[in-house]
Protein backbone atom coordinates (compact mmCIF):
# COMPACT_ATOMS: atom_id res chain seq x y z
CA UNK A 1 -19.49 -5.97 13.72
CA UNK A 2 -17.10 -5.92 10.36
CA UNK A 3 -14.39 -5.10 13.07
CA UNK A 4 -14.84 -8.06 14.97
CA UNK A 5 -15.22 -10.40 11.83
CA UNK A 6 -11.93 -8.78 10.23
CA UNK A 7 -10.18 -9.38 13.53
CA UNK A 8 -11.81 -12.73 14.01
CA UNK A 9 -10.48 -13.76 10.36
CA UNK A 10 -6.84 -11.98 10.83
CA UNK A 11 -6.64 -14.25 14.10
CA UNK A 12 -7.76 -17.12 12.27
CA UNK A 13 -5.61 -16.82 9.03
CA UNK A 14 -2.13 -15.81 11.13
CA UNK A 15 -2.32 -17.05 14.36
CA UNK A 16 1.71 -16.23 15.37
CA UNK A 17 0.34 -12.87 14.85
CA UNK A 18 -0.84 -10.70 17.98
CA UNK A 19 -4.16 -9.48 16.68
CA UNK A 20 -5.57 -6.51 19.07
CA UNK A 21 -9.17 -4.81 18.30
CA UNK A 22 -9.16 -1.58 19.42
CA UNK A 23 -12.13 0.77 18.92
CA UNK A 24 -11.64 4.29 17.51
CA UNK A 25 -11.36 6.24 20.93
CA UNK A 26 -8.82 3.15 22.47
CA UNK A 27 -6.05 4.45 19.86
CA UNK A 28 -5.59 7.81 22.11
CA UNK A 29 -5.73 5.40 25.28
CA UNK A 30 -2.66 4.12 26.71
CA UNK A 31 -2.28 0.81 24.93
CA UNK A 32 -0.35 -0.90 27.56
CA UNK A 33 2.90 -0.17 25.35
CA UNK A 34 1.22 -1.74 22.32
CA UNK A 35 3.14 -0.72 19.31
CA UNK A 36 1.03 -2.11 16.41
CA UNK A 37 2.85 -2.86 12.91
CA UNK A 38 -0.28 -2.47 10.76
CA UNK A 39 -3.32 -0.69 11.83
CA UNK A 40 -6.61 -1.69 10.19
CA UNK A 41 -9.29 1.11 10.54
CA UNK A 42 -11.89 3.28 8.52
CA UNK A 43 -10.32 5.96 8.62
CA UNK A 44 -6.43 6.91 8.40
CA UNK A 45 -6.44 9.73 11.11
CA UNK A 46 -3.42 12.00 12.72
CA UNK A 47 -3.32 9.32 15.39
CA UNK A 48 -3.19 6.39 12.85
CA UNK A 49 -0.52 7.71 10.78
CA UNK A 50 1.66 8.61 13.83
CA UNK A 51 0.99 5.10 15.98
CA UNK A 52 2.05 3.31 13.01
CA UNK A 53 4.49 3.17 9.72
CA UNK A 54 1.38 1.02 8.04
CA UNK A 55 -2.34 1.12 8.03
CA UNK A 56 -5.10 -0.07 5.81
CA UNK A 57 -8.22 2.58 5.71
CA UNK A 58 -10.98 1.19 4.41
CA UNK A 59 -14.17 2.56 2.80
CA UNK A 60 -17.05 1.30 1.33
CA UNK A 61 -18.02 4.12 -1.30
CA UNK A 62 -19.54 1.31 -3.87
CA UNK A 63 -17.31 -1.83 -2.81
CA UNK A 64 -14.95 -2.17 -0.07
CA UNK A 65 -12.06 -0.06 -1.18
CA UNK A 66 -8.78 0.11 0.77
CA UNK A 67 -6.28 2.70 0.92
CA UNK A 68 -2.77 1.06 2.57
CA UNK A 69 0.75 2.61 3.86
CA UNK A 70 3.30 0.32 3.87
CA UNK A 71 6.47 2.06 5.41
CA UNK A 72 5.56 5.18 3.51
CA UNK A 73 4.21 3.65 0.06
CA UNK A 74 0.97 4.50 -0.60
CA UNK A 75 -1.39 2.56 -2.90
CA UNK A 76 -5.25 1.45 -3.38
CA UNK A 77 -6.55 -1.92 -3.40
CA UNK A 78 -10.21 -1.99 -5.34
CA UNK A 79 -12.79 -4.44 -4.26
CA UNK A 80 -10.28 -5.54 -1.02
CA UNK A 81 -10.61 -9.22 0.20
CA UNK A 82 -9.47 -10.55 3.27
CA UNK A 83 -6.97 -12.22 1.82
CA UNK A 84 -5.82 -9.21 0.19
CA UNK A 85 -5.23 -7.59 3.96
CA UNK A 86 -3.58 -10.68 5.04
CA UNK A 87 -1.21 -10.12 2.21
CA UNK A 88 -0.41 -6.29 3.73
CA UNK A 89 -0.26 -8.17 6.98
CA UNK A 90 2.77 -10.22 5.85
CA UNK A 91 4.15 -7.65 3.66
CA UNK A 92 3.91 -4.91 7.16
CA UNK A 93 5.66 -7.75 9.51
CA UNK A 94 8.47 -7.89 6.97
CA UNK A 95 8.98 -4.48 6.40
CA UNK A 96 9.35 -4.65 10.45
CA UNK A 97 11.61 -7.44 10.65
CA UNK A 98 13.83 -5.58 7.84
CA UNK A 99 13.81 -2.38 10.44
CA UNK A 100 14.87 -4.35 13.78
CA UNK A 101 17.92 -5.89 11.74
């Protein structure tokens, strides 16, 4: 359910932004030529890492705890907030943007 809320709020929060829930399995599925620019998932697999240059993994060892890739930069975010995803949202469509130029 924490999928669908994230998603839900994503949606809400950037609504220019095509927002796509996937479950786990659906990433080695054809996605219909889908090419995400930030993955959100729990766990930061092969497949992550190689569908997209950034990805939030989150984990929930005491608090929700994020681990993020942004074009190759790797950093934590303690205690993660939605609007602290939103912010890797904007900061992965730039990063984008910068690349198609």
């Amino acid at each position: 359910m924490y999928g669908e809320v994230l998603a839900y709020a994503l949606a809400k929060n950037r609504p220019s932004a095509e927002v796509v829930r996937v479950d786990p399995e659906g990433l080695a599925g054809d996605l219909g030529g889908f090419v995400p620019r930030l993955v959100v998932c729990n766990e930061a697999t092969d497949q992550v890492t190689t569908l997209a240059a950034s990805w939030v993994a989150l984990s929930y060892p005491k608090a929700i705890e994020a681990d993020v890739c942004l074009g190759g930069r790797l950093s934590t975010i303690e205690d993660v907030r939605v609007e602290d995803v939103l912010a890797v949202m904007d900061e992965a469509e730039r990063l984008s943007a910068e690349a198609t130029r």
